[in-house]
Structures are given as structure tokens and as C-alpha cells.
PDB file of N, CA and C in Angstrom:
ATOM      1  N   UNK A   1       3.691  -5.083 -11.878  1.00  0.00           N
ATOM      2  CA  UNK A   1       3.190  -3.959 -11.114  1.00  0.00           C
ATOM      3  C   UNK A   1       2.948  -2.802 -12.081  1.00  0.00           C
ATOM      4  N   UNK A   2       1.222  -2.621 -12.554  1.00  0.00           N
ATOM      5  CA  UNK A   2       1.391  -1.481 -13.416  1.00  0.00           C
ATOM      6  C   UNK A   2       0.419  -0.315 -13.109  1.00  0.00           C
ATOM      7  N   UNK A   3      -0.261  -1.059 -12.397  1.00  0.00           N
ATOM      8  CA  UNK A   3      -1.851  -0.386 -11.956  1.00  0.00           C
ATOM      9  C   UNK A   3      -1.191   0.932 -10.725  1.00  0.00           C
ATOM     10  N   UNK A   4      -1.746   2.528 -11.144  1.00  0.00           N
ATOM     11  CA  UNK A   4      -1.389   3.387 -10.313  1.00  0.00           C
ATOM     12  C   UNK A   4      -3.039   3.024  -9.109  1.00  0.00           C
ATOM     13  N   UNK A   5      -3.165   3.360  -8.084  1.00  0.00           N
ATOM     14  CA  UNK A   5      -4.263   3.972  -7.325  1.00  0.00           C
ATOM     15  C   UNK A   5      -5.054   5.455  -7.599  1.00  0.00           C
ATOM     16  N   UNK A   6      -6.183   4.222  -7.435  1.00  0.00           N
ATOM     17  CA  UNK A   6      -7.345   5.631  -8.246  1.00  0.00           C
ATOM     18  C   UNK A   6      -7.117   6.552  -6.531  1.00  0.00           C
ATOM     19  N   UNK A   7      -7.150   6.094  -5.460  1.00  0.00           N
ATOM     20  CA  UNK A   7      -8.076   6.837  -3.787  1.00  0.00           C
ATOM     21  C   UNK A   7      -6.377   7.598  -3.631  1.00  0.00           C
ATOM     22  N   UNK A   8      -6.821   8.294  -3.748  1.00  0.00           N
ATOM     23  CA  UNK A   8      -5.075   9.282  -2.936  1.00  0.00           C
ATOM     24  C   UNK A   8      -5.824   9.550  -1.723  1.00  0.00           C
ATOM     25  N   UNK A   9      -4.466   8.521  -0.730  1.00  0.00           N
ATOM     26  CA  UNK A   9      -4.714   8.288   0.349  1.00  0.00           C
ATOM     27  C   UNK A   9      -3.135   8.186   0.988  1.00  0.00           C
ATOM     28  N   UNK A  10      -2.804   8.478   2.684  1.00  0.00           N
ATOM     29  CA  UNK A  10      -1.351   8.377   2.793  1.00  0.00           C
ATOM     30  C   UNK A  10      -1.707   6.915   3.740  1.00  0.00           C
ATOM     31  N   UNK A  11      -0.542   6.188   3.615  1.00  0.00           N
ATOM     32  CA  UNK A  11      -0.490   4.797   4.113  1.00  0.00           C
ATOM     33  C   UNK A  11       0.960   4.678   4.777  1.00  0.00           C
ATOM     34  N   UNK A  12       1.401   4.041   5.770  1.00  0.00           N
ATOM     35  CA  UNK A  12       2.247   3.576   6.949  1.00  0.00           C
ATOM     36  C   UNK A  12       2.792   2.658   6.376  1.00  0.00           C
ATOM     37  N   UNK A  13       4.043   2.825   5.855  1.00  0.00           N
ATOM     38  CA  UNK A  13       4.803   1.358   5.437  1.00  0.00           C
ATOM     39  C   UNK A  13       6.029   0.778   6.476  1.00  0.00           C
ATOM     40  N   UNK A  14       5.667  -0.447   6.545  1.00  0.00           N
ATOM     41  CA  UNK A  14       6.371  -0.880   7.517  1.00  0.00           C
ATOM     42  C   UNK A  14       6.980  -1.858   7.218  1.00  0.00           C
ATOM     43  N   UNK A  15       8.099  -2.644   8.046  1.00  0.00           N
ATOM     44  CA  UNK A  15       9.079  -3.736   7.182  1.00  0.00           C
ATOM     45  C   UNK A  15       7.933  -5.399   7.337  1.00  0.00           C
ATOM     46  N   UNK A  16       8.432  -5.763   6.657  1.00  0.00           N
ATOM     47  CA  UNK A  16       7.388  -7.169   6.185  1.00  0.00           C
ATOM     48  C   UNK A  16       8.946  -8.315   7.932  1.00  0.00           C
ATOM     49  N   UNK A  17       7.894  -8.403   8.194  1.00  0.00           N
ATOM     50  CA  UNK A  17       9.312  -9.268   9.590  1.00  0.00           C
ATOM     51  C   UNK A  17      10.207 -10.478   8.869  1.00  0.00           C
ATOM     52  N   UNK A  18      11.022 -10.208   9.199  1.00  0.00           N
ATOM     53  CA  UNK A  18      12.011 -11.058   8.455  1.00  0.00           C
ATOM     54  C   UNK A  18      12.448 -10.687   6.932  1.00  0.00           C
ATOM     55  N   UNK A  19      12.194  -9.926   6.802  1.00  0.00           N
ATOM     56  CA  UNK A  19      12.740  -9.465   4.982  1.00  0.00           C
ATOM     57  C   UNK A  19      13.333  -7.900   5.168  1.00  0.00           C
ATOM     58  N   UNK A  20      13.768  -8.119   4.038  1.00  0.00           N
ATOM     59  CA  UNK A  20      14.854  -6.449   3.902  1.00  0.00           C
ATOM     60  C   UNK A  20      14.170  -5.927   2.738  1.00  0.00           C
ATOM     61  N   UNK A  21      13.325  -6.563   1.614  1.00  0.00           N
ATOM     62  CA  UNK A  21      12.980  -6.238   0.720  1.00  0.00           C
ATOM     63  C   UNK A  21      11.227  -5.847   0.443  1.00  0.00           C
ATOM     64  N   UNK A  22      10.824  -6.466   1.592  1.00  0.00           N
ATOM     65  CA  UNK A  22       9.157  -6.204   1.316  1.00  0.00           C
ATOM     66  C   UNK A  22       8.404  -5.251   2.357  1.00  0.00           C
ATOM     67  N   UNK A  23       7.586  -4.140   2.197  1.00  0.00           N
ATOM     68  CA  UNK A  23       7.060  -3.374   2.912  1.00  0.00           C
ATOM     69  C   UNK A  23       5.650  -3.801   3.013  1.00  0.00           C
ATOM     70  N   UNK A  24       4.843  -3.380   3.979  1.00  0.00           N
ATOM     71  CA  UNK A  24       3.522  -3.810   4.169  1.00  0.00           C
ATOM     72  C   UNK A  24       2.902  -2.304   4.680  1.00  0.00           C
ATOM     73  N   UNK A  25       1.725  -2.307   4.546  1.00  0.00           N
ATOM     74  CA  UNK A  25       0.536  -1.236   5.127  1.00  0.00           C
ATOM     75  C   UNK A  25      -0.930  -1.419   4.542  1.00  0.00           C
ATOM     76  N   UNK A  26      -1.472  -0.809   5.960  1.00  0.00           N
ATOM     77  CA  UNK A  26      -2.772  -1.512   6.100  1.00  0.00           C
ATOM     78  C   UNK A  26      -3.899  -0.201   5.556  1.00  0.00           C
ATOM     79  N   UNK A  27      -4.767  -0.912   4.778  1.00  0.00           N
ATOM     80  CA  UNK A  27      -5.770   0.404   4.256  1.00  0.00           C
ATOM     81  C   UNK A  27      -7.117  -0.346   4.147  1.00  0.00           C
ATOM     82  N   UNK A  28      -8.258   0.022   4.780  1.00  0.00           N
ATOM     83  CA  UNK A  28      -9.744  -0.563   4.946  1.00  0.00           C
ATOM     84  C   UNK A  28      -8.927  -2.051   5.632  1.00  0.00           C
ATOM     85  N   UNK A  29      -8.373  -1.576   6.524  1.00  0.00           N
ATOM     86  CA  UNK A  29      -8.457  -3.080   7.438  1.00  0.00           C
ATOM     87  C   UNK A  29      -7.915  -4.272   6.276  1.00  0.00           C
ATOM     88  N   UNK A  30      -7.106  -3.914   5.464  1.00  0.00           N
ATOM     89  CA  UNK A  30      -6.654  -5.482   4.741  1.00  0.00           C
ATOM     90  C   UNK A  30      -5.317  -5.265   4.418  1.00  0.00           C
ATOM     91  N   UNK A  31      -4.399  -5.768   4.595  1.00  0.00           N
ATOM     92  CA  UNK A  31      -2.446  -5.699   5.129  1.00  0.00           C
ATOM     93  C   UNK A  31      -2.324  -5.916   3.473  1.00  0.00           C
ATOM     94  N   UNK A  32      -1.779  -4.817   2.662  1.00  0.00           N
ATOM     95  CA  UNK A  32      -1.046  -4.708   1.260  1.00  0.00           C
ATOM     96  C   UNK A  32       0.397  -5.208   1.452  1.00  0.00           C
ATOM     97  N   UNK A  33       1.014  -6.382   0.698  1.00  0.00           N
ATOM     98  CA  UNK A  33       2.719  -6.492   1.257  1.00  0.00           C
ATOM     99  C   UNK A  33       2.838  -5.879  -0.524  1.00  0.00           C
ATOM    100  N   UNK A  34       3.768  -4.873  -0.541  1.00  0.00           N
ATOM    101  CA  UNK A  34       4.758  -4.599  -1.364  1.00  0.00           C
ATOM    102  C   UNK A  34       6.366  -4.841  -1.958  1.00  0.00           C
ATOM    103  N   UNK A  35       6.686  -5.445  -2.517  1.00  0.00           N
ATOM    104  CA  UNK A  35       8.526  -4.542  -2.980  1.00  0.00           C
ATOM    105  C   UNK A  35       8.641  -3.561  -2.473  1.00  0.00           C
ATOM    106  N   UNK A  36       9.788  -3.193  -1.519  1.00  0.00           N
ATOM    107  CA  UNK A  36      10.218  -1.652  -1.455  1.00  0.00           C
ATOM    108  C   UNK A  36      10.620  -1.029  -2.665  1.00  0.00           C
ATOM    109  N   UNK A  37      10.968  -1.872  -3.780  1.00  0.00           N
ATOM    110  CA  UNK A  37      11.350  -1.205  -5.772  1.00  0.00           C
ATOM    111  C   UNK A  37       9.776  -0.937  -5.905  1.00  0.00           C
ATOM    112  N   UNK A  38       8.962  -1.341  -5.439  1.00  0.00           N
ATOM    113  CA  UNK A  38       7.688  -0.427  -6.043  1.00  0.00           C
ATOM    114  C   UNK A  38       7.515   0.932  -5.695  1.00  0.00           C
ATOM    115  N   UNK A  39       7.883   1.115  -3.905  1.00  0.00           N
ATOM    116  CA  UNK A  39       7.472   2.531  -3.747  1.00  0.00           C
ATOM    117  C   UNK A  39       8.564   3.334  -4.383  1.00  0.00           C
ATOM    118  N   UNK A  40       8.420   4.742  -4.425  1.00  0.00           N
ATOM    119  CA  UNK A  40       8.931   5.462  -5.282  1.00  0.00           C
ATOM    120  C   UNK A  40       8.971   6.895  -4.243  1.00  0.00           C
ATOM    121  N   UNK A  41       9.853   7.069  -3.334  1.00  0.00           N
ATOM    122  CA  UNK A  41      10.266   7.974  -2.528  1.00  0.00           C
ATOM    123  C   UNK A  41      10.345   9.291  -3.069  1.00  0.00           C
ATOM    124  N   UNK A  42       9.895  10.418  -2.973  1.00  0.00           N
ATOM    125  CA  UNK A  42       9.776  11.964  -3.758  1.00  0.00           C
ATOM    126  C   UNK A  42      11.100  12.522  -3.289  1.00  0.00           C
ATOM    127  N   UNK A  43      11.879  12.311  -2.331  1.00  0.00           N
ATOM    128  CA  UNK A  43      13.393  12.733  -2.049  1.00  0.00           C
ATOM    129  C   UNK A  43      14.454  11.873  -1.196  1.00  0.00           C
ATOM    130  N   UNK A  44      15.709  11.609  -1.124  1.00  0.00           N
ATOM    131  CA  UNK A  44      16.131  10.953  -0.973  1.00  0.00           C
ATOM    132  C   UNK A  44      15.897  10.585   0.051  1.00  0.00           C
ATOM    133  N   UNK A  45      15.982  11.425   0.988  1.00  0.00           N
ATOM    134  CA  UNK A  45      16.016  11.427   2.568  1.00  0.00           C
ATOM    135  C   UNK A  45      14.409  11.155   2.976  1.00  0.00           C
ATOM    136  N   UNK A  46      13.494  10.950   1.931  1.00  0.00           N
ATOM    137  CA  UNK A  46      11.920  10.601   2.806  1.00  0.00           C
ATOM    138  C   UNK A  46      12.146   9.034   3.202  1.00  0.00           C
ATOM    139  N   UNK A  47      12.689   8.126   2.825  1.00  0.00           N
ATOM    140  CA  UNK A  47      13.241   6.749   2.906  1.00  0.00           C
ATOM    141  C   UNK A  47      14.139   6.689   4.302  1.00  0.00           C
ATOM    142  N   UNK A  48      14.383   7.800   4.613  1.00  0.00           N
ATOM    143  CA  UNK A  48      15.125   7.342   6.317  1.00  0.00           C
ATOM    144  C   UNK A  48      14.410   7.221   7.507  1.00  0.00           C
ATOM    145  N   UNK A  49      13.349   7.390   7.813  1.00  0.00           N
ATOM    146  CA  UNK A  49      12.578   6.912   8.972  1.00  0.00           C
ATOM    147  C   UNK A  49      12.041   5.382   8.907  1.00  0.00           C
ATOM    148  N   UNK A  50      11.809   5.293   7.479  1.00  0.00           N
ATOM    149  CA  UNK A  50      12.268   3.423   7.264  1.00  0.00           C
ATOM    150  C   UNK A  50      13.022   2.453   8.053  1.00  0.00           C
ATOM    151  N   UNK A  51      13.630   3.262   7.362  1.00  0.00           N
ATOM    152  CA  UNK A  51      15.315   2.788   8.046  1.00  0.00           C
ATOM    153  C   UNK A  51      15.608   2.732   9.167  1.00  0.00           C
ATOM    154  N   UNK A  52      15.413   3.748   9.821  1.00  0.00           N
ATOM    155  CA  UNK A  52      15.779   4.517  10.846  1.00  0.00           C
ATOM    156  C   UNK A  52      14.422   4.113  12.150  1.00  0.00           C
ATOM    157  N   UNK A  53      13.278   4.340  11.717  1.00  0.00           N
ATOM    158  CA  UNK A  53      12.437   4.102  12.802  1.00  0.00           C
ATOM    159  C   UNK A  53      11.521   2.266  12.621  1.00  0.00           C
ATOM    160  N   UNK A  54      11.784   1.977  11.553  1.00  0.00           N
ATOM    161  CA  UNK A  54      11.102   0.994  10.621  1.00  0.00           C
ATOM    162  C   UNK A  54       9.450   1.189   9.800  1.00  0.00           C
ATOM    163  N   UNK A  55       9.362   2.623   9.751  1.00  0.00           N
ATOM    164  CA  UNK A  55       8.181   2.982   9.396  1.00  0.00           C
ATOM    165  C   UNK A  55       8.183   3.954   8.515  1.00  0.00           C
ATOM    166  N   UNK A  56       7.122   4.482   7.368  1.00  0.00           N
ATOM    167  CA  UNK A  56       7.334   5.919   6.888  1.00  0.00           C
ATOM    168  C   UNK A  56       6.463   5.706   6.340  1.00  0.00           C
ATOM    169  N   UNK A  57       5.532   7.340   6.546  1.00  0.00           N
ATOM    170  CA  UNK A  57       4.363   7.621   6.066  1.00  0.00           C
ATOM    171  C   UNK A  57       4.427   8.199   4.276  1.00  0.00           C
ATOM    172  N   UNK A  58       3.977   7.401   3.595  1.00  0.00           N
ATOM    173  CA  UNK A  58       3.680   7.469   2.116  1.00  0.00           C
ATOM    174  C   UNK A  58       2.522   7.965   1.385  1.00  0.00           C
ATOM    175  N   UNK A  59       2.451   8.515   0.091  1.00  0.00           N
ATOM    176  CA  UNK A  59       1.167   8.913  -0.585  1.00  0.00           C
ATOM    177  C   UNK A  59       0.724   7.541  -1.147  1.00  0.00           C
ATOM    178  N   UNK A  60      -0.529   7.323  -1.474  1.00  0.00           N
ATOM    179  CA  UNK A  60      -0.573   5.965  -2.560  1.00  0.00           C
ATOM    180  C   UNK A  60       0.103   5.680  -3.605  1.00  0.00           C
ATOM    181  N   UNK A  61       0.180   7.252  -3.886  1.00  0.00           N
ATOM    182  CA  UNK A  61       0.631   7.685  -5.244  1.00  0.00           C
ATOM    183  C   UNK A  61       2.064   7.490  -5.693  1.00  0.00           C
ATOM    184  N   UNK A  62       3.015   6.927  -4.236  1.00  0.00           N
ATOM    185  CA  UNK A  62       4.157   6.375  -4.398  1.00  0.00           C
ATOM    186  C   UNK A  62       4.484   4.982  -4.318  1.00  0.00           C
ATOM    187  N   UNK A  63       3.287   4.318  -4.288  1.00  0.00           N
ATOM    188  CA  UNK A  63       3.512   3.022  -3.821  1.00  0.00           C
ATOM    189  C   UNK A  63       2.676   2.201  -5.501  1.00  0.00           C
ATOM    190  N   UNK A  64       2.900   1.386  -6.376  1.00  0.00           N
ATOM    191  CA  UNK A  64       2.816   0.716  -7.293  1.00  0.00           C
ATOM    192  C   UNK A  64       2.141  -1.061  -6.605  1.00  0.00           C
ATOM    193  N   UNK A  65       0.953  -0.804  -6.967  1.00  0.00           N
ATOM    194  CA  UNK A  65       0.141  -2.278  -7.052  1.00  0.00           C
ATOM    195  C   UNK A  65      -0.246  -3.334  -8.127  1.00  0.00           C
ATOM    196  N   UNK A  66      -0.212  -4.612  -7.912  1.00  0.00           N
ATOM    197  CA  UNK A  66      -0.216  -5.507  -9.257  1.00  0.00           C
ATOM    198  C   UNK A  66      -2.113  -4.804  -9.641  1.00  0.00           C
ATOM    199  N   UNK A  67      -2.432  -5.795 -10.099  1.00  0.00           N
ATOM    200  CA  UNK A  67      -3.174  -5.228 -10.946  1.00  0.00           C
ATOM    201  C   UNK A  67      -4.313  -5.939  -9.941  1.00  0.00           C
ATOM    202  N   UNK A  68      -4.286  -7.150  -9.654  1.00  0.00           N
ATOM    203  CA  UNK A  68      -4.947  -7.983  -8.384  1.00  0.00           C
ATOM    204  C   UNK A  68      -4.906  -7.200  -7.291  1.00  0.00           C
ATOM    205  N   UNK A  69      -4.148  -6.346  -7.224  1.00  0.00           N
ATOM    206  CA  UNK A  69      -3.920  -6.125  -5.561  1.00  0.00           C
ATOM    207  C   UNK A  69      -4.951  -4.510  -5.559  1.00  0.00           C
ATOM    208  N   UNK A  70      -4.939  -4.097  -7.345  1.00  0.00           N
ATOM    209  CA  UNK A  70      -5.191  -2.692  -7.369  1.00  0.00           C
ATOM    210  C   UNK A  70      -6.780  -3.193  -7.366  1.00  0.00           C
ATOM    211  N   UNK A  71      -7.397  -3.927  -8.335  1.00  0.00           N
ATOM    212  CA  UNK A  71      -8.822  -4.286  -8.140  1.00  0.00           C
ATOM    213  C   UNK A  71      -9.271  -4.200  -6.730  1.00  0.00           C
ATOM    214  N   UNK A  72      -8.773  -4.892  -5.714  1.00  0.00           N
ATOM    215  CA  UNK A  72      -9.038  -4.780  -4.467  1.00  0.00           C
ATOM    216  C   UNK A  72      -9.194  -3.769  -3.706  1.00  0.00           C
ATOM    217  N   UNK A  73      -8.125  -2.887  -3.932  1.00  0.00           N
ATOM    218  CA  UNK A  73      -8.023  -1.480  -3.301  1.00  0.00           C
ATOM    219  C   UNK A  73      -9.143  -0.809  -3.813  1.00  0.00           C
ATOM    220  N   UNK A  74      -9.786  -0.916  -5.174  1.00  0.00           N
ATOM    221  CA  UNK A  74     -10.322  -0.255  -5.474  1.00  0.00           C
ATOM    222  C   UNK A  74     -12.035  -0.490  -5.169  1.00  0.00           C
ATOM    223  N   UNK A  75     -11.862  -1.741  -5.003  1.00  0.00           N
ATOM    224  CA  UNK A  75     -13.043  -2.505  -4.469  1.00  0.00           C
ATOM    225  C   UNK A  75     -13.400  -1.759  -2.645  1.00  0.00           C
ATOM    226  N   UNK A  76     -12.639  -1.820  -1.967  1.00  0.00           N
ATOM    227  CA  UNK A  76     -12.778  -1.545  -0.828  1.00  0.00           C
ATOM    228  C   UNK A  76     -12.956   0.221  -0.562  1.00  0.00           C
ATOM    229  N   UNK A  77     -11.885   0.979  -1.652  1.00  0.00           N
ATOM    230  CA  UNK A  77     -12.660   2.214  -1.779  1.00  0.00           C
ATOM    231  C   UNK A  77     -13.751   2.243  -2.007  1.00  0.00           C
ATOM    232  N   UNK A  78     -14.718   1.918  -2.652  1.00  0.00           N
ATOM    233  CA  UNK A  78     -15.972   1.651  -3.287  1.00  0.00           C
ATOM    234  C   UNK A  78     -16.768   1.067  -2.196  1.00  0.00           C
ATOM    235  N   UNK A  79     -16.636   0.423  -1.547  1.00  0.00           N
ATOM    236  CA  UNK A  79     -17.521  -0.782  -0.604  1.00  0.00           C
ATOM    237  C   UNK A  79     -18.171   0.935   0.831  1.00  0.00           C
ATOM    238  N   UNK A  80     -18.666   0.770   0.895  1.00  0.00           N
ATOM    239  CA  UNK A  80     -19.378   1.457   2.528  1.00  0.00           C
ATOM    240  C   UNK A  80     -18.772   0.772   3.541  1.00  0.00           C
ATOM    241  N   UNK A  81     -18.477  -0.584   3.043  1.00  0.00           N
ATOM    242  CA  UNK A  81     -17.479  -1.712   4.418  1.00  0.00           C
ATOM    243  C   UNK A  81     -16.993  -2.230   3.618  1.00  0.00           C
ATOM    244  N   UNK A  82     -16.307  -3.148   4.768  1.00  0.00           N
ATOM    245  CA  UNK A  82     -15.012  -3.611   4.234  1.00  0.00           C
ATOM    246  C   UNK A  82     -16.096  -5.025   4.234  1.00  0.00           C
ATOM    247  N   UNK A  83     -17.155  -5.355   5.144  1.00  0.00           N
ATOM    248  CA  UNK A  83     -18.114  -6.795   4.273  1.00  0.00           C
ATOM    249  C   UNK A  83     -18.710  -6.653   3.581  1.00  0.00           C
ATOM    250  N   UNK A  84     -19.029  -5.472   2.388  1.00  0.00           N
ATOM    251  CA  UNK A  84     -19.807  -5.180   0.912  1.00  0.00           C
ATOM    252  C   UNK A  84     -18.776  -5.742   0.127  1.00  0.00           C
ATOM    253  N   UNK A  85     -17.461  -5.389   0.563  1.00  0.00           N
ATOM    254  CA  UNK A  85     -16.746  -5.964  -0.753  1.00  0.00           C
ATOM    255  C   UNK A  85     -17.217  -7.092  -1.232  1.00  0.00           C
ATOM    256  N   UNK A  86     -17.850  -8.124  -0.751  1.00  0.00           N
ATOM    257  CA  UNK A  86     -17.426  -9.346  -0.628  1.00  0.00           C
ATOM    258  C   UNK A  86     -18.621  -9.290  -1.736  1.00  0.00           C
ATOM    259  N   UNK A  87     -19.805  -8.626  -1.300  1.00  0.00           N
ATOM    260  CA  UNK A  87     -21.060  -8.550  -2.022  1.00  0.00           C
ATOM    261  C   UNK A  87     -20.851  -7.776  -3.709  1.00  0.00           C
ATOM    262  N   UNK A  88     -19.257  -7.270  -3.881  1.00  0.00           N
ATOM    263  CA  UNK A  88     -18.983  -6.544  -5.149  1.00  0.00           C
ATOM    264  C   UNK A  88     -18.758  -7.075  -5.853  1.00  0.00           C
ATOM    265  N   UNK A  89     -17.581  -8.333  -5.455  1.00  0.00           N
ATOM    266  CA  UNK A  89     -17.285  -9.211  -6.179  1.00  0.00           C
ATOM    267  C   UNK A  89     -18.422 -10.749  -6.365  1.00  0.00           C
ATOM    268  N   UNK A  90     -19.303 -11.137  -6.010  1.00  0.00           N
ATOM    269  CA  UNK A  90     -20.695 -11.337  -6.210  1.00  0.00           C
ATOM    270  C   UNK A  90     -20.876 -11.440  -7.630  1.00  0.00           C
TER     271      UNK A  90
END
């Protein structure tokens, strides 16, 4: 996981069902699953509605993507739709 996000954008992380360790959120309509060790919480207490509600609203800018996962994101920023991508990678 090294690639930061170019689109500062805030995203909904939510628990992956059945795991304690993986978060998911959805951006241009396509479900990102994460490590919760990737995101990177700005204070202690922003991590308790996680917990607490099973959800919490994040910057991109806290959340760490492989390098596959970042091409994509970055692809779909770029696309007018989410069916150009398809025409990017082409």
C-alpha cells in the first residue's frame, strides 16, 4: 500500500461483514475493501463512530490504496462515467 489519492474526496467506511479488520467504501459506484491499518484517523476519537455506529466518514487522504486499486480510482476520476473507464483502459 503506497499510492496516496490524487481526487480529495470524503468516503463512508464501513465494516467489510464478517471481519474486524477490513473496511469498505464506495466511490464512482465501485466498493474499495481496505485494512483498517491503512486508514490513518487525524484524532483518536474520529475512529469511534466505527465502532460505535459501524460507519465513519473519512478524507481520501486518510485512507492508503495498493497501487492497483489507486490506478482505478484514478481512472474513474478521469472517466465522465463509470462505462468510459472501461474505454481508458482500452
Amino acid at each position: 500500500m503506497t499510492a496516496m489519492p490524487q481526487h480529495s474526496i470524503s468516503v463512508t467506511l464501513r465494516w467489510v461483514p464478517g471481519s474486524m479488520h477490513l473496511v469498505r467504501f464506495l466511490a464512482w459506484g465501485r466498493t474499495f475493501v481496505v485494512a483498517l491499518a491503512n486508514v490513518t484517523f487525524l484524532t483518536p476519537l474520529a475512529q469511534s463512530p466505527l465502532y460505535l455506529k459501524g460507519s465513519v466518514l473519512v478524507s481520501m487522504s486518510d485512507v492508503s490504496l495498493s497501487e492497483s486499486e489507486q490506478r482505478v480510482f484514478d481512472e474513474l476520476g478521469r472517466a465522465a462515467g463509470r462505462d468510459n473507464v472501461l474505454a481508458l483502459r482500452a
